[in-house]
PDB file of N, CA and C in Angstrom:
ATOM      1  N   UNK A   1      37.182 -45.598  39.285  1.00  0.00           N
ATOM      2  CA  UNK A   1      36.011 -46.196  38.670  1.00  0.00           C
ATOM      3  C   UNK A   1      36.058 -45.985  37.167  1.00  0.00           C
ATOM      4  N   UNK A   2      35.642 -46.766  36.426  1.00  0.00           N
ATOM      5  CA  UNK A   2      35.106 -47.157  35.041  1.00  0.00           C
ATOM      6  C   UNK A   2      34.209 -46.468  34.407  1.00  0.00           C
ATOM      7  N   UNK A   3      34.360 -45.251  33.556  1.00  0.00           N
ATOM      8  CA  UNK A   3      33.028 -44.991  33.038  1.00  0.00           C
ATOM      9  C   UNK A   3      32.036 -45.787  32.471  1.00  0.00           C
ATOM     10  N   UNK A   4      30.644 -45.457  32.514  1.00  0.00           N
ATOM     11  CA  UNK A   4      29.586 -46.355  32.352  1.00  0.00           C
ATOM     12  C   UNK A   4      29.771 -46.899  31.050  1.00  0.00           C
ATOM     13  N   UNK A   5      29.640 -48.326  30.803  1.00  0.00           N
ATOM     14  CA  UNK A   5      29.326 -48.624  28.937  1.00  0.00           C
ATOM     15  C   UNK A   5      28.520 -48.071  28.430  1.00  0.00           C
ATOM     16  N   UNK A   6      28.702 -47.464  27.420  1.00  0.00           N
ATOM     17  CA  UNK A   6      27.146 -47.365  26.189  1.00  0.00           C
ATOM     18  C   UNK A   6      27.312 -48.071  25.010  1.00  0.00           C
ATOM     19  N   UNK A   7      25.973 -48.167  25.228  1.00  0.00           N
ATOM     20  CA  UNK A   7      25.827 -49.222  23.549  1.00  0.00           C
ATOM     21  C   UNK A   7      26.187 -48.305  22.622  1.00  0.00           C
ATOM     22  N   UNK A   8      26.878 -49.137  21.810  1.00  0.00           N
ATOM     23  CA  UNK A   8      27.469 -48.687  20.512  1.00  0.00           C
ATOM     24  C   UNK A   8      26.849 -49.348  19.418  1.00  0.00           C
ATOM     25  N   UNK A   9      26.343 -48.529  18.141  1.00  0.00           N
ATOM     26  CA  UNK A   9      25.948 -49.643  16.902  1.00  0.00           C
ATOM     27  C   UNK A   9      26.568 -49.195  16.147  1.00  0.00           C
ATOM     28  N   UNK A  10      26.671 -50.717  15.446  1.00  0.00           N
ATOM     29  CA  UNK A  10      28.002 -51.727  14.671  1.00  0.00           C
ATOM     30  C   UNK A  10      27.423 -51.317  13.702  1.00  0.00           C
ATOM     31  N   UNK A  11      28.326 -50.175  12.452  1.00  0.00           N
ATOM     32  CA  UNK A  11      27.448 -50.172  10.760  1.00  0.00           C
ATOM     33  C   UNK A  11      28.777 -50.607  10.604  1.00  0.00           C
ATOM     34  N   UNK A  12      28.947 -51.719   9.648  1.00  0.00           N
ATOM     35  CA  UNK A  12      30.374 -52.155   9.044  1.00  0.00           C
ATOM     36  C   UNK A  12      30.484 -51.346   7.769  1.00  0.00           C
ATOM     37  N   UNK A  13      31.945 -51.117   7.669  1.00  0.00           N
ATOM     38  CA  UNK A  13      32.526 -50.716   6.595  1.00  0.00           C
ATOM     39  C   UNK A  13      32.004 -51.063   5.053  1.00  0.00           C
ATOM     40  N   UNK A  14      32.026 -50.071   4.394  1.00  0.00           N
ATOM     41  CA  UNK A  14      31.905 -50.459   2.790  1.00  0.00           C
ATOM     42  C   UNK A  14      32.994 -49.975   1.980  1.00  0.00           C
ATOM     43  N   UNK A  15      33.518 -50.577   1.003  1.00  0.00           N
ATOM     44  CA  UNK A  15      34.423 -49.778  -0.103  1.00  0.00           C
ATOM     45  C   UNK A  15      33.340 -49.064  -0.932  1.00  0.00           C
ATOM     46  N   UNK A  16      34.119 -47.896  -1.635  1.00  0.00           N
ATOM     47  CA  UNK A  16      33.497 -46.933  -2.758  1.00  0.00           C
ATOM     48  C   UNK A  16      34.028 -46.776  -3.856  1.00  0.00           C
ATOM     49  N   UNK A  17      34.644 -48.275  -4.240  1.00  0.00           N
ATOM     50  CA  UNK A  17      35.488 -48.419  -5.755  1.00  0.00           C
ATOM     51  C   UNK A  17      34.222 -48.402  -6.558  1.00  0.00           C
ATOM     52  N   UNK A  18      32.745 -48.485  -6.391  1.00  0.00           N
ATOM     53  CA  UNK A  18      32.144 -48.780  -7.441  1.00  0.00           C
ATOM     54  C   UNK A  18      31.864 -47.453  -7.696  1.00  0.00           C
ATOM     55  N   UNK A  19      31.253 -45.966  -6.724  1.00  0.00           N
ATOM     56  CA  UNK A  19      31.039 -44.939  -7.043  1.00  0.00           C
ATOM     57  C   UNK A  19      32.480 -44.179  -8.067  1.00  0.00           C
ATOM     58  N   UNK A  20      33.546 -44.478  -6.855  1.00  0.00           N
ATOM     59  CA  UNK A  20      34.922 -43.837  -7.687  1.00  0.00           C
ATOM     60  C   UNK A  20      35.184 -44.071  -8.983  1.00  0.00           C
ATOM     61  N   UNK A  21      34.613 -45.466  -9.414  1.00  0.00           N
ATOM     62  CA  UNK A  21      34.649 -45.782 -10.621  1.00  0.00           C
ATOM     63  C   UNK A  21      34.179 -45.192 -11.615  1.00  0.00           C
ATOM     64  N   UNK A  22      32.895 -45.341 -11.101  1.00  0.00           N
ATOM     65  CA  UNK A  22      31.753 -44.611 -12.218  1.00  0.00           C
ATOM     66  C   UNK A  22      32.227 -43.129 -12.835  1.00  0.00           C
ATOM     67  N   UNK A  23      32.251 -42.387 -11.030  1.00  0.00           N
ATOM     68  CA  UNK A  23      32.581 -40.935 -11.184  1.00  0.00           C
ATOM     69  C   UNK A  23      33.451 -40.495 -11.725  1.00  0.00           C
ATOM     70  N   UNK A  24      34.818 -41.771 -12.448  1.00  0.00           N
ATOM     71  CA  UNK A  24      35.657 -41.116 -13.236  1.00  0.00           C
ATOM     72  C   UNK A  24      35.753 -42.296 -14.613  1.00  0.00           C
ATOM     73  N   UNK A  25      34.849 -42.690 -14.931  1.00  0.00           N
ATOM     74  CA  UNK A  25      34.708 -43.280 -15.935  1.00  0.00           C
ATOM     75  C   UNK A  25      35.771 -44.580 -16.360  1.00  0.00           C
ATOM     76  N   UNK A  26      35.780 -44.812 -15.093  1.00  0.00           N
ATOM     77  CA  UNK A  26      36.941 -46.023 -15.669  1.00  0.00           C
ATOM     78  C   UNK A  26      36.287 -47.623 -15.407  1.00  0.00           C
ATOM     79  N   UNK A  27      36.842 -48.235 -15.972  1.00  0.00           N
ATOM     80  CA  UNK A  27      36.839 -49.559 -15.641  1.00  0.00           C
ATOM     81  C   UNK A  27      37.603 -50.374 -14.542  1.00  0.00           C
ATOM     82  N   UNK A  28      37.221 -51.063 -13.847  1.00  0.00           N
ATOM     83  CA  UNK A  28      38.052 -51.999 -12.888  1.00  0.00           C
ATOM     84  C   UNK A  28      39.161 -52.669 -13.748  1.00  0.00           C
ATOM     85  N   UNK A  29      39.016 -53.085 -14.867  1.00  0.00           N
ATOM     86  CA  UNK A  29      40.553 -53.418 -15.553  1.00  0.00           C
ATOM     87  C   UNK A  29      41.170 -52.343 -15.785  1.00  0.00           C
ATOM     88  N   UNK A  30      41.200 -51.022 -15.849  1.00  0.00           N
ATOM     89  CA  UNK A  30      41.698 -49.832 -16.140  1.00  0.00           C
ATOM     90  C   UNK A  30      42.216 -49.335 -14.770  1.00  0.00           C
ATOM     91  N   UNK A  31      41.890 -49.651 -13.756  1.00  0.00           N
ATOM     92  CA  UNK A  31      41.925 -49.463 -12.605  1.00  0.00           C
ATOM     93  C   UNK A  31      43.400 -50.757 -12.135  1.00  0.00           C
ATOM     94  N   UNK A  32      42.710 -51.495 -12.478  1.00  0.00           N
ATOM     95  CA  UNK A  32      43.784 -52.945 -11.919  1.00  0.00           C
ATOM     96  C   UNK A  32      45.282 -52.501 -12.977  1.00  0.00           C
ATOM     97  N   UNK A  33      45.515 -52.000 -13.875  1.00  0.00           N
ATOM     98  CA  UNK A  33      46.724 -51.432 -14.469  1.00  0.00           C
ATOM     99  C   UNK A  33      47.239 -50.304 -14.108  1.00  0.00           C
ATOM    100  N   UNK A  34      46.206 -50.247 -14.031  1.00  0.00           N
ATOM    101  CA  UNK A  34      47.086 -48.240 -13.108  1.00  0.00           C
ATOM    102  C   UNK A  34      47.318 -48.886 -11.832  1.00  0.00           C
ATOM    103  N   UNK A  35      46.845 -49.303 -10.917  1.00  0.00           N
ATOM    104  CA  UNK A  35      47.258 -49.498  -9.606  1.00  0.00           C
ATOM    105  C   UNK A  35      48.427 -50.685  -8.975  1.00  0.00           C
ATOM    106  N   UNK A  36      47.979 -51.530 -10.307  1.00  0.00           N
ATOM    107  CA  UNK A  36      49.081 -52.760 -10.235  1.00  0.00           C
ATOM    108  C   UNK A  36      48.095 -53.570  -8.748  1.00  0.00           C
ATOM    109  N   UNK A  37      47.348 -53.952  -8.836  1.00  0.00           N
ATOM    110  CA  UNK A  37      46.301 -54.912  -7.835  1.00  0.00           C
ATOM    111  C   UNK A  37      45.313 -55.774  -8.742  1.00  0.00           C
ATOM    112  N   UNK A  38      45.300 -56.500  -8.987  1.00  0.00           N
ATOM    113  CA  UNK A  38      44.631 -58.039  -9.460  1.00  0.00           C
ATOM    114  C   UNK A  38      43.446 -57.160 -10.080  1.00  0.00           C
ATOM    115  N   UNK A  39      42.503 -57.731 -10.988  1.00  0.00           N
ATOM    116  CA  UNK A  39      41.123 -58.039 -11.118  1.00  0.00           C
ATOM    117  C   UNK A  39      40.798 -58.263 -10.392  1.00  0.00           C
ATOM    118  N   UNK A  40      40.688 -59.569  -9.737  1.00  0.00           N
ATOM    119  CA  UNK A  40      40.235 -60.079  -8.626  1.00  0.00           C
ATOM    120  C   UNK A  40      39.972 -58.990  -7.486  1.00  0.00           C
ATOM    121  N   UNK A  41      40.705 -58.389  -7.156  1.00  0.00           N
ATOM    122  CA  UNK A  41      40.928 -57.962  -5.665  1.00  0.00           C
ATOM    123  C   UNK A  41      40.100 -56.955  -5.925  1.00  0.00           C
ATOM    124  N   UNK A  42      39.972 -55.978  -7.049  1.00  0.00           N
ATOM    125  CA  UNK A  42      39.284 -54.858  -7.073  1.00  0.00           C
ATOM    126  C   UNK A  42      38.299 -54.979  -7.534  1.00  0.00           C
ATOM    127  N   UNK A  43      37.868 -56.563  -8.183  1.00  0.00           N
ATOM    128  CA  UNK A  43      36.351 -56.980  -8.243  1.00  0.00           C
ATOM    129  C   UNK A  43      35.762 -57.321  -6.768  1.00  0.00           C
ATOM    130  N   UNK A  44      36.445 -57.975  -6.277  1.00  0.00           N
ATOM    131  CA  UNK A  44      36.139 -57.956  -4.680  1.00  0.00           C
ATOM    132  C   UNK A  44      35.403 -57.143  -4.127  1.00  0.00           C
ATOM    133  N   UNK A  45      36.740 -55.966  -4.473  1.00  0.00           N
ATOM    134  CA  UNK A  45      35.984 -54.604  -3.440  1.00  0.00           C
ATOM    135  C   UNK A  45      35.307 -54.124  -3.788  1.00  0.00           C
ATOM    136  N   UNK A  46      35.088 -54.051  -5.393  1.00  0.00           N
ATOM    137  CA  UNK A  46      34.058 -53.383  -5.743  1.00  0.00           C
ATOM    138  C   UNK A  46      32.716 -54.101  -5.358  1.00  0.00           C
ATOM    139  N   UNK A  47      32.779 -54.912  -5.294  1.00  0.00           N
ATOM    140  CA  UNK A  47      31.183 -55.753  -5.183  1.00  0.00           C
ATOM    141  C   UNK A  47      31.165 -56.187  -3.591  1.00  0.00           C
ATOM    142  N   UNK A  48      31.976 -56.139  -2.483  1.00  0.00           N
ATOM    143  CA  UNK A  48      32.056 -55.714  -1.170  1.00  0.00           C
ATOM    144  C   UNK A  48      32.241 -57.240  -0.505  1.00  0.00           C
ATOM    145  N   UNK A  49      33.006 -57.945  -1.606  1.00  0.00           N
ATOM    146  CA  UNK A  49      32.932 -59.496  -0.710  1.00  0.00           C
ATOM    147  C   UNK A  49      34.375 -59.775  -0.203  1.00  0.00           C
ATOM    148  N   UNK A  50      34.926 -58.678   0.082  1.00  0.00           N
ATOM    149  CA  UNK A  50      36.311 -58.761   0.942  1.00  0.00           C
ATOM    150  C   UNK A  50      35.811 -58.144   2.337  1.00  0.00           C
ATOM    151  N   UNK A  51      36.351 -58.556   3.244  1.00  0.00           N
ATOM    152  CA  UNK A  51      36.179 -57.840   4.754  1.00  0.00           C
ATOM    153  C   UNK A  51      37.623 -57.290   4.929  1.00  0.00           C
ATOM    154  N   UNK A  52      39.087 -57.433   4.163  1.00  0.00           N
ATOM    155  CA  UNK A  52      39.668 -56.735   4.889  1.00  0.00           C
ATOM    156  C   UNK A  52      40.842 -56.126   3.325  1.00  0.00           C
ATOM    157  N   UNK A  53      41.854 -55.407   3.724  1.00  0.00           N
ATOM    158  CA  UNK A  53      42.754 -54.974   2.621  1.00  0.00           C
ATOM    159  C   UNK A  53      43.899 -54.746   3.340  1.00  0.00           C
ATOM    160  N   UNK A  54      44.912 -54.849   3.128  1.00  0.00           N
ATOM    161  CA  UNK A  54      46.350 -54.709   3.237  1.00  0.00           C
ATOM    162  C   UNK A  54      46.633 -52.538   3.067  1.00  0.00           C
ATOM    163  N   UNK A  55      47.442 -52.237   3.903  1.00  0.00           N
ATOM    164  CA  UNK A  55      46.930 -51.065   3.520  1.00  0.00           C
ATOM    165  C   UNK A  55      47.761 -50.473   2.338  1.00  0.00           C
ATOM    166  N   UNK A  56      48.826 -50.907   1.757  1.00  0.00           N
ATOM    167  CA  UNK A  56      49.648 -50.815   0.857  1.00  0.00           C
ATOM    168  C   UNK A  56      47.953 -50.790  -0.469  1.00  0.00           C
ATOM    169  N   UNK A  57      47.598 -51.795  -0.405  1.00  0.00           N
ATOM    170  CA  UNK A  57      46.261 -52.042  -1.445  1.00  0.00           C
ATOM    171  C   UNK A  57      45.570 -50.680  -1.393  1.00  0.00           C
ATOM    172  N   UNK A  58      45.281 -49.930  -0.315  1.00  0.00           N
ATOM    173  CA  UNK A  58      44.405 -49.148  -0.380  1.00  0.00           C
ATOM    174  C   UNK A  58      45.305 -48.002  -1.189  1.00  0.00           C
ATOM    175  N   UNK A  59      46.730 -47.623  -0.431  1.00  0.00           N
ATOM    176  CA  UNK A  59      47.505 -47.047  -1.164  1.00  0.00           C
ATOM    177  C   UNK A  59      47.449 -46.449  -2.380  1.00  0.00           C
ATOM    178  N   UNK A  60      47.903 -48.200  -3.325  1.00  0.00           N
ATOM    179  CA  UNK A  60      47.843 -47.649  -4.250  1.00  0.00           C
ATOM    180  C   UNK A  60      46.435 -47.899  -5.171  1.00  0.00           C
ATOM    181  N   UNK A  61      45.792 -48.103  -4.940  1.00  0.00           N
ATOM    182  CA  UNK A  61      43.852 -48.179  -5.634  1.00  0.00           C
ATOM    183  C   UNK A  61      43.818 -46.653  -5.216  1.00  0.00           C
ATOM    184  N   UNK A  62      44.042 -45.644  -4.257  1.00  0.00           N
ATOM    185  CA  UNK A  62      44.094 -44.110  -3.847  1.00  0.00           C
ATOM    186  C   UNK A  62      44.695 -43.382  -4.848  1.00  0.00           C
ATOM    187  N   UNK A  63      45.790 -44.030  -5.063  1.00  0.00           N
ATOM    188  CA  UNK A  63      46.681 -42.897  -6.090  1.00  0.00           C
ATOM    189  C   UNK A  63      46.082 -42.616  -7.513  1.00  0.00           C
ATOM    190  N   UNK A  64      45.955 -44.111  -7.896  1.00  0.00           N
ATOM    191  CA  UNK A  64      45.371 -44.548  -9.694  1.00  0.00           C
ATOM    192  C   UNK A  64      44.140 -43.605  -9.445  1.00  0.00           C
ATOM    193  N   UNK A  65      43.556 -43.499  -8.194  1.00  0.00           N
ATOM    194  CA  UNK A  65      41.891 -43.040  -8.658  1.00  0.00           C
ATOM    195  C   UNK A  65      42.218 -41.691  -8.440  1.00  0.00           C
ATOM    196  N   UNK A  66      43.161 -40.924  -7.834  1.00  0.00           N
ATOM    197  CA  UNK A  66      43.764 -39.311  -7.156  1.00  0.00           C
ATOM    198  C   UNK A  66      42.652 -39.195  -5.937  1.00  0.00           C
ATOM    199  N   UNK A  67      42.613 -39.941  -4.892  1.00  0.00           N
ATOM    200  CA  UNK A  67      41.758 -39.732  -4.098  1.00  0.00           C
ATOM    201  C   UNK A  67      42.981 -40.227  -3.025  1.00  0.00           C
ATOM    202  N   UNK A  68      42.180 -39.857  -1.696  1.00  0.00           N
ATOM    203  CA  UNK A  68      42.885 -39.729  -0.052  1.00  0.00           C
ATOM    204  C   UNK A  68      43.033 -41.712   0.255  1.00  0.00           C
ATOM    205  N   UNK A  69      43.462 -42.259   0.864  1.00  0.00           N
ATOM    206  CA  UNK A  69      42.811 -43.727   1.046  1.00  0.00           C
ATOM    207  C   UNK A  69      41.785 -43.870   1.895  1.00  0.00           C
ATOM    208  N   UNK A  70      41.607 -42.917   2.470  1.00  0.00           N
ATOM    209  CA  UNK A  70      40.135 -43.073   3.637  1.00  0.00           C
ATOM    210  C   UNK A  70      38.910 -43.117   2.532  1.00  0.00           C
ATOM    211  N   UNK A  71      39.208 -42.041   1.457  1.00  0.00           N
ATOM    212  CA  UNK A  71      38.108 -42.317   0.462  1.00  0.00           C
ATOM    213  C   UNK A  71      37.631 -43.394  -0.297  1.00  0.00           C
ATOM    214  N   UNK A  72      38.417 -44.362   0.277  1.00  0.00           N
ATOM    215  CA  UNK A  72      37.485 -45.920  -0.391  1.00  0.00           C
ATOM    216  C   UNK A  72      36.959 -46.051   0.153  1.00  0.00           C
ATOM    217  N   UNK A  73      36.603 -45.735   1.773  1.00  0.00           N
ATOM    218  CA  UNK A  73      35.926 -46.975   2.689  1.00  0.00           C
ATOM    219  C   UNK A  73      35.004 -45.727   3.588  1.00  0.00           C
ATOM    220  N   UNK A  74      33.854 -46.061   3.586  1.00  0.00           N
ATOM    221  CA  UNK A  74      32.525 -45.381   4.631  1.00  0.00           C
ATOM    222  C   UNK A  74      31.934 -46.405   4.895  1.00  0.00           C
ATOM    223  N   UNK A  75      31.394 -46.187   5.956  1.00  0.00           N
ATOM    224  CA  UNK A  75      30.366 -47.034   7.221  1.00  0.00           C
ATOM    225  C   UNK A  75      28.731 -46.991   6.233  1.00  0.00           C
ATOM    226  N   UNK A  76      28.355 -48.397   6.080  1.00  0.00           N
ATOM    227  CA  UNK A  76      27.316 -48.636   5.218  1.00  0.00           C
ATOM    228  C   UNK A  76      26.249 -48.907   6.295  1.00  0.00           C
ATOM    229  N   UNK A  77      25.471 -47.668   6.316  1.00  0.00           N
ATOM    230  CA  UNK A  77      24.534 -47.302   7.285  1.00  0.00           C
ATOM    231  C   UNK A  77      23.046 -48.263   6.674  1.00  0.00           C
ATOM    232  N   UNK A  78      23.292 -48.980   5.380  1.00  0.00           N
ATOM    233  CA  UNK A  78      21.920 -49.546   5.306  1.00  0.00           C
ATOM    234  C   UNK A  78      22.477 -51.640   6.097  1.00  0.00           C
ATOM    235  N   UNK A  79      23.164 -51.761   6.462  1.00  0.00           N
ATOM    236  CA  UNK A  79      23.753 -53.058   6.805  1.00  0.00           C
ATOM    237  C   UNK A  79      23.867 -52.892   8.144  1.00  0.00           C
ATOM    238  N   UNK A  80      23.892 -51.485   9.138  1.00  0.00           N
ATOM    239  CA  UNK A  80      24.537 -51.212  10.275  1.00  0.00           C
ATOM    240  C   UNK A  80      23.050 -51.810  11.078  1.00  0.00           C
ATOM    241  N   UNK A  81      23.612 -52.453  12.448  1.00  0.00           N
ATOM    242  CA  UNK A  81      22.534 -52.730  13.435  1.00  0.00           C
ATOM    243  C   UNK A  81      21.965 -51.236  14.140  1.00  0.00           C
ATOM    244  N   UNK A  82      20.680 -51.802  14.615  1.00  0.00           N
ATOM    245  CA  UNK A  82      20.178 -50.144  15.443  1.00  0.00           C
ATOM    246  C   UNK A  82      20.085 -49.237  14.825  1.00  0.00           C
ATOM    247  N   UNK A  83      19.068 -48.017  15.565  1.00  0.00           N
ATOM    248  CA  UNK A  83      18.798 -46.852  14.732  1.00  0.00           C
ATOM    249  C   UNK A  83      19.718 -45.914  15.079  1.00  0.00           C
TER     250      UNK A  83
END
C-alpha cells in the first residue's frame, strides 16, 4: 500500500540578487562583469521575471558575489498558496 497523500503548499522560488546586491554594494553591471552573464539575465533575476536558470548561471553569479549557489534562491513565502 501507498502512503496517504498530504497536501503540500506550493511557495515558489525567489532569487536574492537584489538583497546580495545591496549587501555588498554592487551594481548589477558590476555584477554582470565579474560573473560574465548578460545585464539582461541578472536584471531578470533581480526583479524575479525569470522562472528558471541554467545552473552553470547560478555558478558563476555565486562566485562574483562569494556566496554558496543555493544562496540566490529561497521559497517566497509572501506569493506561496496556503497557510
Amino acid at each position: 500500500m501507498f502512503a496517504p497523500m498530504h497536501e503540500v503548499t506550493e511557495m515558489p522560488a525567489r532569487f536574492r540578487l537584489a538583497e546580495l546586491l545591496e549587501e555588498r554594494g554592487m551594481s548589477q553591471s558590476e555584477l554582470a562583469r565579474r560573473s560574465g552573464i548578460t545585464f539582461a539575465t541578472i536584471n531578470a533575476m533581480t526583479r524575479n521575471r525569470t522562472t528558471g536558470v541554467q545552473l552553470d548561471t547560478l555558478d558563476k553569479l555565486a562566485r562574483a558575489l562569494g556566496v554558496e549557489p543555493g544562496d540566490l534562491i529561497e521559497r517566497d513565502k509572501k506569493r506561496g498558496r496556503g497557510k
